[in-house]
Protein backbone atom coordinates (compact mmCIF):
# COMPACT_ATOMS: atom_id res chain seq x y z
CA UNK A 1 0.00 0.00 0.00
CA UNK A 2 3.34 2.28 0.66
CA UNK A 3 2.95 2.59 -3.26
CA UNK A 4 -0.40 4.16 -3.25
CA UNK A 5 0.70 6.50 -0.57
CA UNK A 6 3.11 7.81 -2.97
CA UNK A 7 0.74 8.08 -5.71
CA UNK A 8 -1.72 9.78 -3.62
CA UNK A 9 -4.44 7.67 -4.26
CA UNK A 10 -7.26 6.55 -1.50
CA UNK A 11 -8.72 3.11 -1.17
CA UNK A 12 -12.04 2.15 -1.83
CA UNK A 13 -13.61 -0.84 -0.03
CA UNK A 14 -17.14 -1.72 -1.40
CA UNK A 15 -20.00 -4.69 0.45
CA UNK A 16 -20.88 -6.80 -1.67
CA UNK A 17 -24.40 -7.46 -0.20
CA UNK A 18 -25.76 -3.94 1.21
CA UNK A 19 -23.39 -1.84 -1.77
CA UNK A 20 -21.71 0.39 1.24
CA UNK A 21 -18.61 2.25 -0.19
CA UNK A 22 -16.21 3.46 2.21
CA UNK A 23 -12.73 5.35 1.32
CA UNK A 24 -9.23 5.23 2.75
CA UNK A 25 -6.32 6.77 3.21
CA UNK A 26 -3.46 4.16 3.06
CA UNK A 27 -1.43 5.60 4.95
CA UNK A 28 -3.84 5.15 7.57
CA UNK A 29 -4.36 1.85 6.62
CA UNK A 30 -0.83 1.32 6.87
CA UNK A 31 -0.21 2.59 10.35
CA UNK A 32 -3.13 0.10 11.41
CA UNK A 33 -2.13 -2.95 9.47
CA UNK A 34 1.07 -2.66 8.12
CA UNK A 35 2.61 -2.39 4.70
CA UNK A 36 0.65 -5.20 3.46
CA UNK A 37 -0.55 -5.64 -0.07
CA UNK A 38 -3.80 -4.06 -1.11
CA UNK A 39 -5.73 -7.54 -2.00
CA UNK A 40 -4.53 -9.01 1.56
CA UNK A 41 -6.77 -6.56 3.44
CA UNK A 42 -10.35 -7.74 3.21
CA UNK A 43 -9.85 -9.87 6.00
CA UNK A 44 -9.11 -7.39 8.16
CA UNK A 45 -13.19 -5.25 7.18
CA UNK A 46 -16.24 -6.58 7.73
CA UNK A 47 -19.24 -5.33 6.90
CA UNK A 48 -21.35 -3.14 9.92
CA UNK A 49 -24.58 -4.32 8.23
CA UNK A 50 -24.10 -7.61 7.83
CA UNK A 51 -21.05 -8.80 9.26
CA UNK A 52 -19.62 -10.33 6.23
CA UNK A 53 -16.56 -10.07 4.52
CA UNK A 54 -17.25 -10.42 0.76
């Protein structure tokens, strides 16, 4: 994600049940899970609706 910190671009992280689109920085992202590749990080969200992780 260090690479889209550098590129200034945010990180969008969509349900795939309810449609809920929520944006981050990565560098905040970062800070919270480490330097870990962007497709490696929908483990770590689930959704507040319905508690799923698609």
């Amino acid at each position: 994600m260090s690479s889209a910190v550098e590129l200034g671009q945010f990180i969008k992280i969509t349900c795939q049940h309810c449609r809920v689109t929520h944006r981050y920085d990565p560098g905040d992202l970062i800070e919270i899970l480490g330097d870990v590749p962007f497709l490696n990080i929908q483990e770590n969200f689930h959704c507040s609706k319905f508690g799923k992780r698609d």
